[in-house]
C-alpha atoms as a PDB file:
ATOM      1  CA  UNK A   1      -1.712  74.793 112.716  1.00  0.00           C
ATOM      2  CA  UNK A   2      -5.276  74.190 111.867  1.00  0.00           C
ATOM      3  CA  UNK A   3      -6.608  77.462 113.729  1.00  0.00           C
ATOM      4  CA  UNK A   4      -3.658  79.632 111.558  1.00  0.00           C
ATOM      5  CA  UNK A   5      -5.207  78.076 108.553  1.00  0.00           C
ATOM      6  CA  UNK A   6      -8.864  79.054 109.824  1.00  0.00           C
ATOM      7  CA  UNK A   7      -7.447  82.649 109.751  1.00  0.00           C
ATOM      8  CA  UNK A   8      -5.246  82.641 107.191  1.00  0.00           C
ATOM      9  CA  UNK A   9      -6.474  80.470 104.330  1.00  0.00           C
ATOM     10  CA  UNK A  10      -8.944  81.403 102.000  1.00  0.00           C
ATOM     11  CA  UNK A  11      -9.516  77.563 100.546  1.00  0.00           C
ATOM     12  CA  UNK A  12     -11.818  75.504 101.819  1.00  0.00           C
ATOM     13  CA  UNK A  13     -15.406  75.357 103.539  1.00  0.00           C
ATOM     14  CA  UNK A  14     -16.693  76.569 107.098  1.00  0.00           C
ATOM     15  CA  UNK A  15     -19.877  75.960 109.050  1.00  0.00           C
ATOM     16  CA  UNK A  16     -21.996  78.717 110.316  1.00  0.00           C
ATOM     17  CA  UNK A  17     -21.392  77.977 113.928  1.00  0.00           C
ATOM     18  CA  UNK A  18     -17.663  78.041 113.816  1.00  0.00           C
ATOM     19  CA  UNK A  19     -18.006  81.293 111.301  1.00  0.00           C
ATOM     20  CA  UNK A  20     -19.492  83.381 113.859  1.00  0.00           C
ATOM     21  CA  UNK A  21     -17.574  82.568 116.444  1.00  0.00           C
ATOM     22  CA  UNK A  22     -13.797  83.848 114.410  1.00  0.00           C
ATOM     23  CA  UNK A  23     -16.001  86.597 112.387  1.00  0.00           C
ATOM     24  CA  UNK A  24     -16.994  87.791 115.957  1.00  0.00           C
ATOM     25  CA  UNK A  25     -13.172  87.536 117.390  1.00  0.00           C
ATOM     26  CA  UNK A  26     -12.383  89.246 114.226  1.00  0.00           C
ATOM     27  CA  UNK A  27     -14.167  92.474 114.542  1.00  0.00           C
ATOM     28  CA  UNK A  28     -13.073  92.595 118.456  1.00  0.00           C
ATOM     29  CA  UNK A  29      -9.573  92.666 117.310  1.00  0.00           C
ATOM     30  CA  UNK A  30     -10.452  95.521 114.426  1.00  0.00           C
ATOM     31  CA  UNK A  31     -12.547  97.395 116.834  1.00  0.00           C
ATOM     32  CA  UNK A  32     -10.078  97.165 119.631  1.00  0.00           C
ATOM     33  CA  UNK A  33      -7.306  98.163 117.168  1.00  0.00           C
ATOM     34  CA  UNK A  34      -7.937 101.376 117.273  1.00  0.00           C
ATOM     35  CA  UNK A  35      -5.633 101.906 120.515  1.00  0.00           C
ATOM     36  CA  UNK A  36      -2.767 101.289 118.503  1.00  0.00           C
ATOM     37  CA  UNK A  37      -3.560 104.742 117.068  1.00  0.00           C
ATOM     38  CA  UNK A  38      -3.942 106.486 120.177  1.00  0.00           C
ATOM     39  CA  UNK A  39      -1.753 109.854 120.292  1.00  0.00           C
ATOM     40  CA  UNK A  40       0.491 108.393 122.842  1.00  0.00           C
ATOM     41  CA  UNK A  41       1.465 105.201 120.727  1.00  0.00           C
ATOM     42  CA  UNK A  42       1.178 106.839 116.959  1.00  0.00           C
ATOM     43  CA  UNK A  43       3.855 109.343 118.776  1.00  0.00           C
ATOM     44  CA  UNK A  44       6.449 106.310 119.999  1.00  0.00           C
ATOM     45  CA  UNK A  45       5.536 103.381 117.443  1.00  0.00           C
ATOM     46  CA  UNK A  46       3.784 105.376 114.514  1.00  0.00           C
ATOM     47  CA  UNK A  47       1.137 104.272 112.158  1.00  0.00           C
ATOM     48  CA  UNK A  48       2.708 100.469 111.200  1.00  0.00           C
ATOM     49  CA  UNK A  49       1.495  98.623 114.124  1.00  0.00           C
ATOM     50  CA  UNK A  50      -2.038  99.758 113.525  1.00  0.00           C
ATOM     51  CA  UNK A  51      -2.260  99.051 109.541  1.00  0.00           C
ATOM     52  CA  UNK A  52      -0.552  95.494 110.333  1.00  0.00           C
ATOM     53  CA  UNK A  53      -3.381  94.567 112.118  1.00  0.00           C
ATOM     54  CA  UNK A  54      -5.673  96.163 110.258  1.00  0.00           C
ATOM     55  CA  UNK A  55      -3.894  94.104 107.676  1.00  0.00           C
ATOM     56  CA  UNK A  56      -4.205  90.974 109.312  1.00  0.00           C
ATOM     57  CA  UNK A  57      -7.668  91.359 110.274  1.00  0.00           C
ATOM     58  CA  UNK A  58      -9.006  92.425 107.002  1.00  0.00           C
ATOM     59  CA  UNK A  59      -7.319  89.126 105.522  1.00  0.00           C
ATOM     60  CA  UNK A  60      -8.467  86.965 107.973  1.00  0.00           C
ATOM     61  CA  UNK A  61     -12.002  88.452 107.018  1.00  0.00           C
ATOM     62  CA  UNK A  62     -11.797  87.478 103.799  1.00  0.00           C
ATOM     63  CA  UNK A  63     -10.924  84.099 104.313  1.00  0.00           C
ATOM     64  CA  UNK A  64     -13.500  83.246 106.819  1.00  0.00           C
ATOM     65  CA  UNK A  65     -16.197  84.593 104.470  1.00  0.00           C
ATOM     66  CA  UNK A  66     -14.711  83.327 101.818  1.00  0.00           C
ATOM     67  CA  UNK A  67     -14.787  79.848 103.001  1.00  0.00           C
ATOM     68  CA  UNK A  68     -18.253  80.199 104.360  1.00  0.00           C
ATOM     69  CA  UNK A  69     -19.532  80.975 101.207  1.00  0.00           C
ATOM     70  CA  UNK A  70     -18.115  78.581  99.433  1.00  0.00           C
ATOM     71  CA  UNK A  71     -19.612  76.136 102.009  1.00  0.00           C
ATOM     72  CA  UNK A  72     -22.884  77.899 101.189  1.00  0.00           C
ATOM     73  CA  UNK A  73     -22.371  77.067  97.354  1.00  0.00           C
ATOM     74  CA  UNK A  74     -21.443  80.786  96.697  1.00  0.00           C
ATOM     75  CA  UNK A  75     -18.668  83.109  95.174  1.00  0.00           C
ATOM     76  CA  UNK A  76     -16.644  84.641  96.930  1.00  0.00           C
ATOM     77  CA  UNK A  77     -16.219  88.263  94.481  1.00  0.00           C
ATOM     78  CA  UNK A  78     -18.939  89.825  97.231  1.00  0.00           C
ATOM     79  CA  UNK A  79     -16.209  89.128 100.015  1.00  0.00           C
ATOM     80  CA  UNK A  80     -12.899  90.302  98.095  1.00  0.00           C
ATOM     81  CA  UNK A  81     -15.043  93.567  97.009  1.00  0.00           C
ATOM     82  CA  UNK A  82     -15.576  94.261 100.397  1.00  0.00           C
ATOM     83  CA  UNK A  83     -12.643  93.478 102.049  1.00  0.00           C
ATOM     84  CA  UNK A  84     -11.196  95.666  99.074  1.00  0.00           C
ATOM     85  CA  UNK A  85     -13.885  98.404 100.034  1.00  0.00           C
ATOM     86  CA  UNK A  86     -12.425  97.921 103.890  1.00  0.00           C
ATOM     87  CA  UNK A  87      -9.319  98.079 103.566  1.00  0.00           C
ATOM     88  CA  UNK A  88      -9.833 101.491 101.122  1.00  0.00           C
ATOM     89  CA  UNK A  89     -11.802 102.536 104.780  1.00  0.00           C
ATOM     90  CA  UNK A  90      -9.008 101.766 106.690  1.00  0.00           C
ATOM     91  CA  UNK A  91      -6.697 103.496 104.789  1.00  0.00           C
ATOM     92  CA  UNK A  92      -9.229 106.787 104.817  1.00  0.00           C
ATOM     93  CA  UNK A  93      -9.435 106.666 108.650  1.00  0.00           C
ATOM     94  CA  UNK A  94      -5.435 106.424 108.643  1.00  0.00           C
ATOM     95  CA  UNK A  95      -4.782 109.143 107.128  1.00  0.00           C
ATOM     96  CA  UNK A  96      -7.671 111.592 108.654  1.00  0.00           C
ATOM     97  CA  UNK A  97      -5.893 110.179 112.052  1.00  0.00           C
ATOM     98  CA  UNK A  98      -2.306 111.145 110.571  1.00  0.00           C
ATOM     99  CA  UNK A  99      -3.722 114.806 109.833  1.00  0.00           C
ATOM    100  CA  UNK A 100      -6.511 115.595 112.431  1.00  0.00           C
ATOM    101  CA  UNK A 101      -4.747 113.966 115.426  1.00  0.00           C
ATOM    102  CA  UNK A 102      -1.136 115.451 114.268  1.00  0.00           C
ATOM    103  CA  UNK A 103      -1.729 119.117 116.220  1.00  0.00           C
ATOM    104  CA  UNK A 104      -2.506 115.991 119.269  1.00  0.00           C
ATOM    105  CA  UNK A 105       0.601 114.918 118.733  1.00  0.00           C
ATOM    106  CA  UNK A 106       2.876 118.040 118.373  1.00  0.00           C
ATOM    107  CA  UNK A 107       1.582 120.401 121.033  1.00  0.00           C
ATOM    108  CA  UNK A 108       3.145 120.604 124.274  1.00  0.00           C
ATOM    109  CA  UNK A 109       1.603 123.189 126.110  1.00  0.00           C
ATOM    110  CA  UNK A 110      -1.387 120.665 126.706  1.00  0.00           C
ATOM    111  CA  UNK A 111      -0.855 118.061 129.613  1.00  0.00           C
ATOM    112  CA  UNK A 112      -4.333 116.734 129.769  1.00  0.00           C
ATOM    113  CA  UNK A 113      -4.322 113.124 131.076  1.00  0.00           C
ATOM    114  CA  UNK A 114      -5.726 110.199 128.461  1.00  0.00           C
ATOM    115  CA  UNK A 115      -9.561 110.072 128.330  1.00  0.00           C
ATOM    116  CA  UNK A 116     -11.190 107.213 126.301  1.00  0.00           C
ATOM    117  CA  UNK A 117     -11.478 109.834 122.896  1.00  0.00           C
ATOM    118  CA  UNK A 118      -7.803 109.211 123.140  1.00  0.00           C
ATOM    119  CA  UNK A 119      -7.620 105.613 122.678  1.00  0.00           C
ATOM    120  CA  UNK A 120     -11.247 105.121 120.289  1.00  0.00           C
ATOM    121  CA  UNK A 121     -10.281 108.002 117.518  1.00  0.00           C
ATOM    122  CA  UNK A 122     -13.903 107.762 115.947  1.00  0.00           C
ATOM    123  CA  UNK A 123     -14.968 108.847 119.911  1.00  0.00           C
ATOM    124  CA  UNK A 124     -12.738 111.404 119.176  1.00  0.00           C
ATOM    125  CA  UNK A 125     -14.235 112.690 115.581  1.00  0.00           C
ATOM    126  CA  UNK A 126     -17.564 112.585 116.656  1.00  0.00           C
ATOM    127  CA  UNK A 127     -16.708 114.300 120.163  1.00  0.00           C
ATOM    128  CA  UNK A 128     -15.476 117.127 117.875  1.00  0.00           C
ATOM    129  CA  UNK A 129     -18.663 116.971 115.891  1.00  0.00           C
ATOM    130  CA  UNK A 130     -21.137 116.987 118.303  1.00  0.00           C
ATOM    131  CA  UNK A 131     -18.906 119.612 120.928  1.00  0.00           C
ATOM    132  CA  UNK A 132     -18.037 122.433 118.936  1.00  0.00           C
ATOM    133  CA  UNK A 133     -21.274 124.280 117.316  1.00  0.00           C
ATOM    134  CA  UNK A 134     -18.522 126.592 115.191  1.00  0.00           C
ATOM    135  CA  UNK A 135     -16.987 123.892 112.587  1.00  0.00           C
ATOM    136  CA  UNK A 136     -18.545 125.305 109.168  1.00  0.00           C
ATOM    137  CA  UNK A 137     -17.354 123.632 106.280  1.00  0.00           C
ATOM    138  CA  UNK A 138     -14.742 121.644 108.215  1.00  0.00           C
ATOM    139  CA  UNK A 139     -17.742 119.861 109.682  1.00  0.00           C
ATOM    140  CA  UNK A 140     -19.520 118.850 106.946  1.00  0.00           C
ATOM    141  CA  UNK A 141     -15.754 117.177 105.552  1.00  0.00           C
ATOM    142  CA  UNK A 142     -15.352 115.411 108.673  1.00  0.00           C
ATOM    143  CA  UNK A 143     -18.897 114.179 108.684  1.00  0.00           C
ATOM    144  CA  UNK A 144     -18.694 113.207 104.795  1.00  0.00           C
ATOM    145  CA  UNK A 145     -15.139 111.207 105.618  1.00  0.00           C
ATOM    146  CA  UNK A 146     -16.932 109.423 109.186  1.00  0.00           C
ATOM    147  CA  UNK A 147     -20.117 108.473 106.544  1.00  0.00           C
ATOM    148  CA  UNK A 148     -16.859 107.391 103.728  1.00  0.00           C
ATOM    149  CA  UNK A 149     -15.338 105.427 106.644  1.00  0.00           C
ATOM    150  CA  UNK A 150     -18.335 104.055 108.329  1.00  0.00           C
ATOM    151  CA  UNK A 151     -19.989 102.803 105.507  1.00  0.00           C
ATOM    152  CA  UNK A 152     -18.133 100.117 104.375  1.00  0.00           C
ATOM    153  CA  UNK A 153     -17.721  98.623 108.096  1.00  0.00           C
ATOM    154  CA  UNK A 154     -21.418  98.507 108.237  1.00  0.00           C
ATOM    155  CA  UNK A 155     -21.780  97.099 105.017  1.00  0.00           C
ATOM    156  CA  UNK A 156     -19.236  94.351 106.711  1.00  0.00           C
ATOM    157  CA  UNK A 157     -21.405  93.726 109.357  1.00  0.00           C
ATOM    158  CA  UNK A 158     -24.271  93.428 107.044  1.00  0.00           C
ATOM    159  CA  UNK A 159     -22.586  90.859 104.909  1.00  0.00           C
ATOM    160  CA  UNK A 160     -21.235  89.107 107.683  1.00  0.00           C
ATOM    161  CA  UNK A 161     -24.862  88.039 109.141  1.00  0.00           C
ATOM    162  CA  UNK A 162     -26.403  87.477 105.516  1.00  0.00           C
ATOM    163  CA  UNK A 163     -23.227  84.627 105.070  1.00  0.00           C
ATOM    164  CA  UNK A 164     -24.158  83.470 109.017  1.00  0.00           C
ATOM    165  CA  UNK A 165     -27.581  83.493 107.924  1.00  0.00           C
ATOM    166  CA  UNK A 166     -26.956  81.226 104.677  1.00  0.00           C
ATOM    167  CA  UNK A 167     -27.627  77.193 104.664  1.00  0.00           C
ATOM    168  CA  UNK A 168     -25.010  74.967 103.654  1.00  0.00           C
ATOM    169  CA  UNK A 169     -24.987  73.445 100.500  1.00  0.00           C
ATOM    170  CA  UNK A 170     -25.630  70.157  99.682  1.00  0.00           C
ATOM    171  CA  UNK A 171     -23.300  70.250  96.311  1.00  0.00           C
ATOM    172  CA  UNK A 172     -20.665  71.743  99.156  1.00  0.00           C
ATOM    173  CA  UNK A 173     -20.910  67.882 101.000  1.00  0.00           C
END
């Protein structure tokens, strides 16, 4: 019960050491998320698997930062604006998945078997960047919507190591 309330409840205080550790688990399980959206699986289970998790994982984000900084004597709006700023990231790379990878989806003349662009769709997106030299405008939209969705899961990662990198506050004792 305690390690649901780790995850799942945003009250409360949390070391550094034990912060890492579920911050860490919790960007494995966003990153690996991703094959949930693979053309195979968005085809048989569509798109609700995927945003559950991405659900999940952006709450249990929040709470772990949310209790580190309070154990840090801090507020917690930097956390909920960037989980907010996440999920609006999530919801951008949902949609370019539900449009882009759609013609994936629907044409049956091509039996190619899975390659790993399949099952990572930012592989994929940048794959189509970097292989095609005849995009025009359609590449500079797919690199402005790879910089809208990249952004904010830097700017995670970013704010995840300042709130490692924080002491604990005495006042939090």
């Amino acid at each position: 019960m305690q390690a649901l309330a780790l995850f799942f409840s945003p009250y409360g205080q949390l070391a550094p050491a034990p912060f890492g550790r579920a911050v860490v688990a919790i960007y494995l399980l966003g990153f690996s998320s991703q094959v949930l959206v693979a053309p195979p699986l968005l085809a048989h289970a569509g798109a609700g698997p995927f945003a559950l998790v991405q659900g999940l994982a952006t709450w249990s984000w929040f709470c772990l930062h949310a209790k580190r900084l309070r154990d840090s004597g801090a507020g917690i709006g930097a956390a909920s604006a960037i989980a907010i700023l996440y999920g609006l990231a999530v919801l951008l790379f949902l949609l370019t998945v539900m449009l882009v990878g759609d013609p994936l989806l629907t044409d049956a003349t091509i039996t190619a078997k899975p390659e790993l662009s399949d099952f990572f769709i930012l592989f994929l997106f940048l794959t189509m960047l970097v292989g095609d030299a005849n995009l025009g405008l359609f590449a500079y939209v797919m690199i402005a919507v790879l910089l809208l969705i990249l952004i904010p899961i830097l700017l995670a990662f970013g704010f995840s190591w300042v709130v490692f990198r924080r002491p604990t506050s005495s006042a939090a004792d």
